[in-house]
N, C-alpha and C. Protein backbone atom coordinates (compact mmCIF):
# COMPACT_ATOMS: atom_id res chain seq x y z
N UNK A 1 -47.69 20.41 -10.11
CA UNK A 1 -46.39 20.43 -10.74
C UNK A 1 -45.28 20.13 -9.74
N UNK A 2 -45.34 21.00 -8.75
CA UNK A 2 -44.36 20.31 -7.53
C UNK A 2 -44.30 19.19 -7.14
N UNK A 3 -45.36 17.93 -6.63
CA UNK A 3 -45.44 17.07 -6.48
C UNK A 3 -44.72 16.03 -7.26
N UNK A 4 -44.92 16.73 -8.66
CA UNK A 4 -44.32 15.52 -10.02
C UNK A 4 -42.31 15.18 -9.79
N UNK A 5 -42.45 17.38 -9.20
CA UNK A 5 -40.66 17.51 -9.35
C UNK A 5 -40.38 16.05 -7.85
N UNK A 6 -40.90 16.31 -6.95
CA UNK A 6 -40.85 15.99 -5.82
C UNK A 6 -40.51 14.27 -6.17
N UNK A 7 -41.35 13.62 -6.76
CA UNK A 7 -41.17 12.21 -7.36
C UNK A 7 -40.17 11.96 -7.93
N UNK A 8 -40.24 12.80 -9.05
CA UNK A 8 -38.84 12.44 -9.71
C UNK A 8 -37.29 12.40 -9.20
N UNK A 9 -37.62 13.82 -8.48
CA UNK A 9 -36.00 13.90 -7.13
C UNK A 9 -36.19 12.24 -6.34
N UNK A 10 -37.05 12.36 -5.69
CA UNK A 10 -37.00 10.87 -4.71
C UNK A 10 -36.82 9.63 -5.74
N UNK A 11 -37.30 9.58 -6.44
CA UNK A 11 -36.74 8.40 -7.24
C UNK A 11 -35.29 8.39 -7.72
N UNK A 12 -34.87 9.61 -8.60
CA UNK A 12 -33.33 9.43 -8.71
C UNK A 12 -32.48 9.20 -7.27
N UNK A 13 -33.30 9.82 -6.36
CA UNK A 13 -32.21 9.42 -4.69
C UNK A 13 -32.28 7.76 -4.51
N UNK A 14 -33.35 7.12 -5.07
CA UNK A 14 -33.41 6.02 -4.30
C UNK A 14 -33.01 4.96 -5.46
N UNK A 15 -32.59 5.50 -6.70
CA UNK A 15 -31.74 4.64 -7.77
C UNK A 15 -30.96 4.43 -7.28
N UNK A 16 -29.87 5.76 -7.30
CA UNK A 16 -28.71 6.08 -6.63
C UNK A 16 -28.26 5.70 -5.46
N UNK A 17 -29.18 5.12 -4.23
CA UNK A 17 -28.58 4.42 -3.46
C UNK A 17 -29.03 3.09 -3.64
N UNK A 18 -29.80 2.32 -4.16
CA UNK A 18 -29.88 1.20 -4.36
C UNK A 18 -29.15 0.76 -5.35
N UNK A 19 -29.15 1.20 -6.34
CA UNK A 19 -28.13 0.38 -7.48
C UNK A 19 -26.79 0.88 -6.69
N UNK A 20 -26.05 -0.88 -6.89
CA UNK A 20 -24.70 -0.59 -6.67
C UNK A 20 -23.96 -0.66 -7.66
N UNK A 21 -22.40 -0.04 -7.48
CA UNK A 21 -21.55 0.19 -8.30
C UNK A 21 -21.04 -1.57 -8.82
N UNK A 22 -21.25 -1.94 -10.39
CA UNK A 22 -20.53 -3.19 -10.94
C UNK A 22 -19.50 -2.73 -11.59
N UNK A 23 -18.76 -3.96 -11.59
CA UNK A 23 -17.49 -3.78 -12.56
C UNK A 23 -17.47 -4.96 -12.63
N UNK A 24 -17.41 -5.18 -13.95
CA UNK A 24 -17.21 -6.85 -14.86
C UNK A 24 -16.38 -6.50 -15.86
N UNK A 25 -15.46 -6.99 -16.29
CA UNK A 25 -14.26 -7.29 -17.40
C UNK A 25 -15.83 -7.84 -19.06
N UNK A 26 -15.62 -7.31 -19.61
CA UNK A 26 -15.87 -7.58 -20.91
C UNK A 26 -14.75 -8.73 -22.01
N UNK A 27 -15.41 -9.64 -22.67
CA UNK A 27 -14.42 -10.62 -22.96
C UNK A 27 -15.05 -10.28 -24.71
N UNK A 28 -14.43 -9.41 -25.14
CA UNK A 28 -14.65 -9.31 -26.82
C UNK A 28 -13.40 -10.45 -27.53
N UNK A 29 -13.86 -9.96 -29.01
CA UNK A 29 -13.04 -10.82 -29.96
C UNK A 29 -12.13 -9.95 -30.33
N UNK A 30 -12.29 -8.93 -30.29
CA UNK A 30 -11.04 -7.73 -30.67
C UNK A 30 -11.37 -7.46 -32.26
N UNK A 31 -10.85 -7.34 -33.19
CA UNK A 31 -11.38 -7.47 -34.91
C UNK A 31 -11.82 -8.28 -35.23
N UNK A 32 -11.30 -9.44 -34.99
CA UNK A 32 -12.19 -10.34 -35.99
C UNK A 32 -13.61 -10.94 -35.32
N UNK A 33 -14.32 -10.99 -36.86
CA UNK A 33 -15.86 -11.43 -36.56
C UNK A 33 -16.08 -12.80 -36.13
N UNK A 34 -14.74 -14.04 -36.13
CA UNK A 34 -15.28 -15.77 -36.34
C UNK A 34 -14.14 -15.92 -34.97
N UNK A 35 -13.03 -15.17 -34.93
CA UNK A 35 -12.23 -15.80 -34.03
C UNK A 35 -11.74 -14.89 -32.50
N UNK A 36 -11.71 -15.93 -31.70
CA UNK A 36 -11.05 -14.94 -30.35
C UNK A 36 -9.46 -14.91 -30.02
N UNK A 37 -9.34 -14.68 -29.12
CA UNK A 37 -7.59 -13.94 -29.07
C UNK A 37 -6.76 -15.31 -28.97
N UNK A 38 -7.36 -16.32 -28.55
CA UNK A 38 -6.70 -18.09 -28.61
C UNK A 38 -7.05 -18.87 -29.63
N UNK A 39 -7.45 -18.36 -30.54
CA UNK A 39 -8.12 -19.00 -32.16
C UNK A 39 -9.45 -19.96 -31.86
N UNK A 40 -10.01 -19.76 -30.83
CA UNK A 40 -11.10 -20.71 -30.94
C UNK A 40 -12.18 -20.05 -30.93
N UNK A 41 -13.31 -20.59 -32.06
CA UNK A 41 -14.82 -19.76 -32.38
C UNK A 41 -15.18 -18.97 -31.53
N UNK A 42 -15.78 -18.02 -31.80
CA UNK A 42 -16.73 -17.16 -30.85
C UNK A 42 -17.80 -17.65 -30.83
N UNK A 43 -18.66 -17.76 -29.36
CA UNK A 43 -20.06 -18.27 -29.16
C UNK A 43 -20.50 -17.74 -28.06
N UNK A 44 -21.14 -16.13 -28.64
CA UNK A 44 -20.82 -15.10 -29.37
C UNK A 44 -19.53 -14.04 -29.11
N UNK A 45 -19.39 -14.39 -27.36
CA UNK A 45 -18.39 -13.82 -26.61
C UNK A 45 -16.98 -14.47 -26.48
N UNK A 46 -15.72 -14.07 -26.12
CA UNK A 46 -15.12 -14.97 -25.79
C UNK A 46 -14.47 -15.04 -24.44
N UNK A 47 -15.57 -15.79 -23.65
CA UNK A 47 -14.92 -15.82 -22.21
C UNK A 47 -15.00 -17.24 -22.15
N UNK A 48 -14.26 -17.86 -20.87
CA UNK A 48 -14.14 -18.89 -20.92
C UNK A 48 -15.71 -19.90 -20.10
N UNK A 49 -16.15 -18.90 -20.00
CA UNK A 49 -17.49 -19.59 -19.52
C UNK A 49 -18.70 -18.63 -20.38
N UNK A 50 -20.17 -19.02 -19.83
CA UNK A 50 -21.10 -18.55 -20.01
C UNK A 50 -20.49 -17.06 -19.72
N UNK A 51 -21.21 -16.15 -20.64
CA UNK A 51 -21.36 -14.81 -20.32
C UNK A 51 -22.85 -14.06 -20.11
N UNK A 52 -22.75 -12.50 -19.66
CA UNK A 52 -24.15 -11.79 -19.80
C UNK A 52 -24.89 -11.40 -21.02
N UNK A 53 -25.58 -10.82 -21.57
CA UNK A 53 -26.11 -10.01 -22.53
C UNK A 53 -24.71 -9.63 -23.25
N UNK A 54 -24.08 -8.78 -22.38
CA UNK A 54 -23.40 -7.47 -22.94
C UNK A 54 -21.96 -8.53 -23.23
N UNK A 55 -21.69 -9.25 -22.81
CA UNK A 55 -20.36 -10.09 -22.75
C UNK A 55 -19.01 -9.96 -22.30
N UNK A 56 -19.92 -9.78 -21.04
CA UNK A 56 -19.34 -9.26 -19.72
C UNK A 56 -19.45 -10.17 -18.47
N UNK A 57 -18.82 -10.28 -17.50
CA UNK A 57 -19.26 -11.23 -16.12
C UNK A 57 -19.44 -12.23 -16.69
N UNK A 58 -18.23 -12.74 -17.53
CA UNK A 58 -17.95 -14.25 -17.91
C UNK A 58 -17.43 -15.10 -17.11
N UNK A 59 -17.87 -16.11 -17.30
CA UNK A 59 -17.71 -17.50 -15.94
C UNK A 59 -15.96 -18.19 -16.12
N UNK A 60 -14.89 -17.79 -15.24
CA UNK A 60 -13.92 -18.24 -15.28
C UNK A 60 -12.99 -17.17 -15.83
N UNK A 61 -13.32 -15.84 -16.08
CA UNK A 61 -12.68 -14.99 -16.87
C UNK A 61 -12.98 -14.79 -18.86
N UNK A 62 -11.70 -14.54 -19.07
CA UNK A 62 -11.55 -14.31 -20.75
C UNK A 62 -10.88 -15.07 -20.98
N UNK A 63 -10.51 -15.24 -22.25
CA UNK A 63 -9.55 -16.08 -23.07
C UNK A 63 -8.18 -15.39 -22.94
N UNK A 64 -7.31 -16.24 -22.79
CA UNK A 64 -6.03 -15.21 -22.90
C UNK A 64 -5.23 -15.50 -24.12
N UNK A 65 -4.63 -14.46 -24.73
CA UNK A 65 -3.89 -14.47 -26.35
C UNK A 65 -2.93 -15.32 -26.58
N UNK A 66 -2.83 -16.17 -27.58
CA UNK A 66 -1.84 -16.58 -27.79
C UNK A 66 -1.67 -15.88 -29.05
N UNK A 67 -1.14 -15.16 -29.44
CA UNK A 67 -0.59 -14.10 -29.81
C UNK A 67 -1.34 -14.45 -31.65
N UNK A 68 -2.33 -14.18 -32.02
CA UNK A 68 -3.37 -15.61 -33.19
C UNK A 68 -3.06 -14.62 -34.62
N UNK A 69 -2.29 -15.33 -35.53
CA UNK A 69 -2.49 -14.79 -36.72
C UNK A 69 -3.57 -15.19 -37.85
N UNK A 70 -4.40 -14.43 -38.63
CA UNK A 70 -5.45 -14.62 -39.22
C UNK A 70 -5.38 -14.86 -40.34
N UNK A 71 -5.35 -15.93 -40.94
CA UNK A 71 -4.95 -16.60 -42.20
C UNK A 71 -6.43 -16.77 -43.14
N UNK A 72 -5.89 -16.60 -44.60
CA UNK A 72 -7.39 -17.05 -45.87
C UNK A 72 -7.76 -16.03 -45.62
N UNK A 73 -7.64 -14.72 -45.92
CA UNK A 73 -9.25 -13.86 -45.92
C UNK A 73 -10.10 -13.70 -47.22
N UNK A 74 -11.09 -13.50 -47.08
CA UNK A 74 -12.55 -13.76 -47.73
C UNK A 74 -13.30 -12.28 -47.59
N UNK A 75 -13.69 -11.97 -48.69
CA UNK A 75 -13.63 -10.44 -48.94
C UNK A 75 -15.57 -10.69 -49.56
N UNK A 76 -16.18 -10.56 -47.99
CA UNK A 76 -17.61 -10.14 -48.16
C UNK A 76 -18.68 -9.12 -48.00
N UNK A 77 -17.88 -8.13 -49.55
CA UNK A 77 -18.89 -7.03 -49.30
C UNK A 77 -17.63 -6.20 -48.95
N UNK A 78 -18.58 -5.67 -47.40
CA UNK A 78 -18.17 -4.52 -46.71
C UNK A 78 -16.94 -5.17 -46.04
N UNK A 79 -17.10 -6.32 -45.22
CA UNK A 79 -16.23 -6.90 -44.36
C UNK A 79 -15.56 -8.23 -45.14
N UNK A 80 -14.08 -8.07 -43.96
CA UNK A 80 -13.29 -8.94 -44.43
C UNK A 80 -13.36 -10.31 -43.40
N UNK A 81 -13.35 -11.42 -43.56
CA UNK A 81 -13.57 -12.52 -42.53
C UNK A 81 -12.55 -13.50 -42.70
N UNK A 82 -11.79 -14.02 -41.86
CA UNK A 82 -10.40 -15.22 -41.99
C UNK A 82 -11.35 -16.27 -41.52
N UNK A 83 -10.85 -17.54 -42.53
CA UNK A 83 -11.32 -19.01 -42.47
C UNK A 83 -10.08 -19.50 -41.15
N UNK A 84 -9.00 -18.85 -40.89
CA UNK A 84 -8.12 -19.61 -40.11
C UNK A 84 -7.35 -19.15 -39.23
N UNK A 85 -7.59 -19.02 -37.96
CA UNK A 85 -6.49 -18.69 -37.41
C UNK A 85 -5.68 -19.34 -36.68
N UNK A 86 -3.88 -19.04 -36.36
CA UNK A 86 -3.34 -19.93 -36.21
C UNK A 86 -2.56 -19.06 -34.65
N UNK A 87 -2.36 -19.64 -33.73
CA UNK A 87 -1.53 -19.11 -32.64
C UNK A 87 -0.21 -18.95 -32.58
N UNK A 88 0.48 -17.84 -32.13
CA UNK A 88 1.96 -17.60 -32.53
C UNK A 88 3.20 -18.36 -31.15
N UNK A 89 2.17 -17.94 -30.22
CA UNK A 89 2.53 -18.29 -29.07
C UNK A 89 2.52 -19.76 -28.79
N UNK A 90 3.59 -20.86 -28.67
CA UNK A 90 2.99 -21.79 -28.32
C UNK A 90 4.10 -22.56 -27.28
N UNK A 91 3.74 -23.44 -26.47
CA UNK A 91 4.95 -23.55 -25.94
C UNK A 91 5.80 -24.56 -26.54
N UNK A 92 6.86 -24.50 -25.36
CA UNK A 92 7.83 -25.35 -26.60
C UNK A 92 7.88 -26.27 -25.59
N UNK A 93 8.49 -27.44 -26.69
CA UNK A 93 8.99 -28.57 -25.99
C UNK A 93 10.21 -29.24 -26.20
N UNK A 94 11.11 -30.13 -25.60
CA UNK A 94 11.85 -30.62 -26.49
C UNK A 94 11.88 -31.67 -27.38
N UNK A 95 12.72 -31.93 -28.22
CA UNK A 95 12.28 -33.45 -29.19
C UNK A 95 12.17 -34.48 -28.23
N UNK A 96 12.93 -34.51 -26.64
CA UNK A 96 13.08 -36.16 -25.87
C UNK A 96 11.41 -35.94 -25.77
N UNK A 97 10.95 -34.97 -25.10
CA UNK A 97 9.67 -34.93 -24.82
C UNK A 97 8.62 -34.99 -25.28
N UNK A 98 8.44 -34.54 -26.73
CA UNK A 98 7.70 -34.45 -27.83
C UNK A 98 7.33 -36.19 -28.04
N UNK A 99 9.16 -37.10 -28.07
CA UNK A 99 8.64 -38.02 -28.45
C UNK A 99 8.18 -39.37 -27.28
N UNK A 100 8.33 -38.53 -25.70
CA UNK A 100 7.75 -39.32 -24.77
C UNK A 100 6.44 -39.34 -24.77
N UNK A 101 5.64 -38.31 -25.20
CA UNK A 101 4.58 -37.71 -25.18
C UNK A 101 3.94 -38.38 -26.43
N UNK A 102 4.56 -38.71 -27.06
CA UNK A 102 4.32 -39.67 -28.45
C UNK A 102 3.70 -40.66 -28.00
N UNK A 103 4.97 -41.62 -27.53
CA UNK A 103 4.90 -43.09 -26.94
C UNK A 103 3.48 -43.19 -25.95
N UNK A 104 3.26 -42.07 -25.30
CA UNK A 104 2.32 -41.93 -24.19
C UNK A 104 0.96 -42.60 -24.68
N UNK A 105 0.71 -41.74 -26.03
CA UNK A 105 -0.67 -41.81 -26.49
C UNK A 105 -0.79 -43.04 -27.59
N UNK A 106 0.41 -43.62 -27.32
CA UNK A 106 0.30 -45.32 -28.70
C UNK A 106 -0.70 -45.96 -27.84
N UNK A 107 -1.31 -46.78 -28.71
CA UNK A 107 -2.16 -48.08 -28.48
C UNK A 107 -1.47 -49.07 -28.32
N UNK A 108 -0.64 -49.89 -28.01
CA UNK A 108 0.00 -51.31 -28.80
C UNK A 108 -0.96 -52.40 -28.16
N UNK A 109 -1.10 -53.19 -29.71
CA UNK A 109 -1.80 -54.33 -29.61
C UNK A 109 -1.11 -55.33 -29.83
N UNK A 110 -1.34 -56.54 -29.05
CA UNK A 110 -0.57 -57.75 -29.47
C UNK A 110 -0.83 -57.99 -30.49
């Protein structure tokens, strides 16, 4: 019986100094089930790269909010799910720029 206690002590000592302490940021969707905090799909996490299991120690960080309102909801069952979300946050521009930015992306063909 001693021997068994004896194992078990040495093993929790040698968890405890071998595992080291992690800390990874988790990149959830927050409520909703289809969209993340910048309105773009979840797949499944929303970080801006590959994530772990847990959806955590995502490659490049998280998504950051543009502040996303959840438009259409669809009432399935238990849960509620939005077909749309739209960002509140966006930047601005002015009209000269809007319409340089226009001209930018024309084709002209002879």
């Amino acid at each position: 019986m001693f021997g068994y206690l004896v194992t078990i002590l040495v093993s929790i000592f040698l968890t405890a100094v071998v595992v080291q302490e992690s800390e990874a940021v988790c990149c959830s969707s927050g409520a909703s089930l289809r969209w993340c905090v910048d309105c773009t799909r979840r797949t499944p996490y929303c970080g801006k790269g590959p994530c772990n299991v847990f959806g955590c120690a995502c490659e490049g960080g998280c998504r950051q909010s543009c502040g996303p309102k959840l438009l259409d909801p669809v009432n399935a069952g238990i849960v509620i799910y939005y077909n749309t979300c739209r960002c509140n946050n966006k930047r601005s521009m002015t009209d000269e720029a809007v319409v340089d930015a226009y001209r930018e992306d024309q084709v002209f063909e002879p």
